[in-house]
Protein backbone atom coordinates (compact mmCIF):
# COMPACT_ATOMS: atom_id res chain seq x y z
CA UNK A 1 -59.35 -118.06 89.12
CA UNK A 2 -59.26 -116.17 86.25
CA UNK A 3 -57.06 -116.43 83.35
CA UNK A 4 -55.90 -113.95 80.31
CA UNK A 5 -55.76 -116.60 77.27
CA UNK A 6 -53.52 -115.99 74.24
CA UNK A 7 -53.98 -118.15 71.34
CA UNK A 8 -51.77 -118.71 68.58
CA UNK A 9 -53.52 -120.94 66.61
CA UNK A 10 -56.20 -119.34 63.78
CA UNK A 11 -58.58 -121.52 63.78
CA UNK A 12 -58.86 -121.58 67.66
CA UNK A 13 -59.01 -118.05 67.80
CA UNK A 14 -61.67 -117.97 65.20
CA UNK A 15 -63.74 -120.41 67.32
CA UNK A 16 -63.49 -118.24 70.19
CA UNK A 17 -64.18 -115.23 68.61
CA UNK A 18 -67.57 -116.72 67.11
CA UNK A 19 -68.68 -118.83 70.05
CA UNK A 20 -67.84 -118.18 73.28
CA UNK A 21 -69.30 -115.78 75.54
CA UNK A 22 -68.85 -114.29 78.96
CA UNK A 23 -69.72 -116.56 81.48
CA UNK A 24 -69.32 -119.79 79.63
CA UNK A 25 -67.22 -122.59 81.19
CA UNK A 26 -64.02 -123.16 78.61
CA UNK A 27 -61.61 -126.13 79.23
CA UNK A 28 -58.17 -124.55 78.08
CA UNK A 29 -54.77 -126.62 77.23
CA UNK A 30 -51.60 -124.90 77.08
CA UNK A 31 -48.62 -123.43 78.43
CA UNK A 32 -49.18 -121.62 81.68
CA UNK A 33 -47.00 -118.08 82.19
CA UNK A 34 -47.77 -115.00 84.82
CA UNK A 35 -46.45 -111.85 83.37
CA UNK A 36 -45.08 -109.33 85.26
CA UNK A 37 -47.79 -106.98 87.29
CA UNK A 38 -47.99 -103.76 86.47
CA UNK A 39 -47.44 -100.22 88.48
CA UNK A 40 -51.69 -100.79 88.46
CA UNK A 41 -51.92 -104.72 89.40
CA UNK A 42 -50.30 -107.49 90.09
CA UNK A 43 -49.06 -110.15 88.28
CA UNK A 44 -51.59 -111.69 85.75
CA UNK A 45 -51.53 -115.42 85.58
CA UNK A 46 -52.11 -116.25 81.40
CA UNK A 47 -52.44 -119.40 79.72
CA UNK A 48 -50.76 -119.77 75.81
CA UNK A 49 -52.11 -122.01 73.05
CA UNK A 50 -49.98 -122.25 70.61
CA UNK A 51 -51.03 -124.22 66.94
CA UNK A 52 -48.68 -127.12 67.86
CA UNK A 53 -50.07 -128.46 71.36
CA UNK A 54 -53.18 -126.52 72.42
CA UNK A 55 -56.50 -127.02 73.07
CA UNK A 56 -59.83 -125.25 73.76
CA UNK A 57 -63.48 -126.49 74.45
CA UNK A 58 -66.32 -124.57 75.14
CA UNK A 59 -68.11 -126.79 77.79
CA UNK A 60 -71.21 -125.30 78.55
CA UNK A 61 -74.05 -122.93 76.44
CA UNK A 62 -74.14 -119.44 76.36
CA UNK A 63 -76.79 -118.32 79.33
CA UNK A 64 -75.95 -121.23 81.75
């Protein structure tokens, strides 16, 4: 399943932003929400890191 991640935490963001790819396997630790669907979809399951308690990993290499 697919998940829309917010991250509230700089650094983790910055990660992200540099490293990860499409396609790569990323372990994700944080508060799980669904926001409301929209008149185009349904409701769109999201997972929030905040600076205090999350965590992200990028488990596998870009191209695997």
């Amino acid at each position: 399943m697919w998940h829309r991640i917010v991250c509230h935490n700089d650094f983790l963001t910055d990660l992200l932003e540099r490293r990860a790819r499409k396609g790569q396997l990323v372990f994700v630790r944080g508060a799980s929400e669904v926001r409301p669907g929209t008149d185009q979809g349904p409701p769109e399951p999201e997972i929030v890191v905040s600076a205090q308690d999350g965590d992200v990993r990028i488990l596998t290499d870009t191209g695997r």
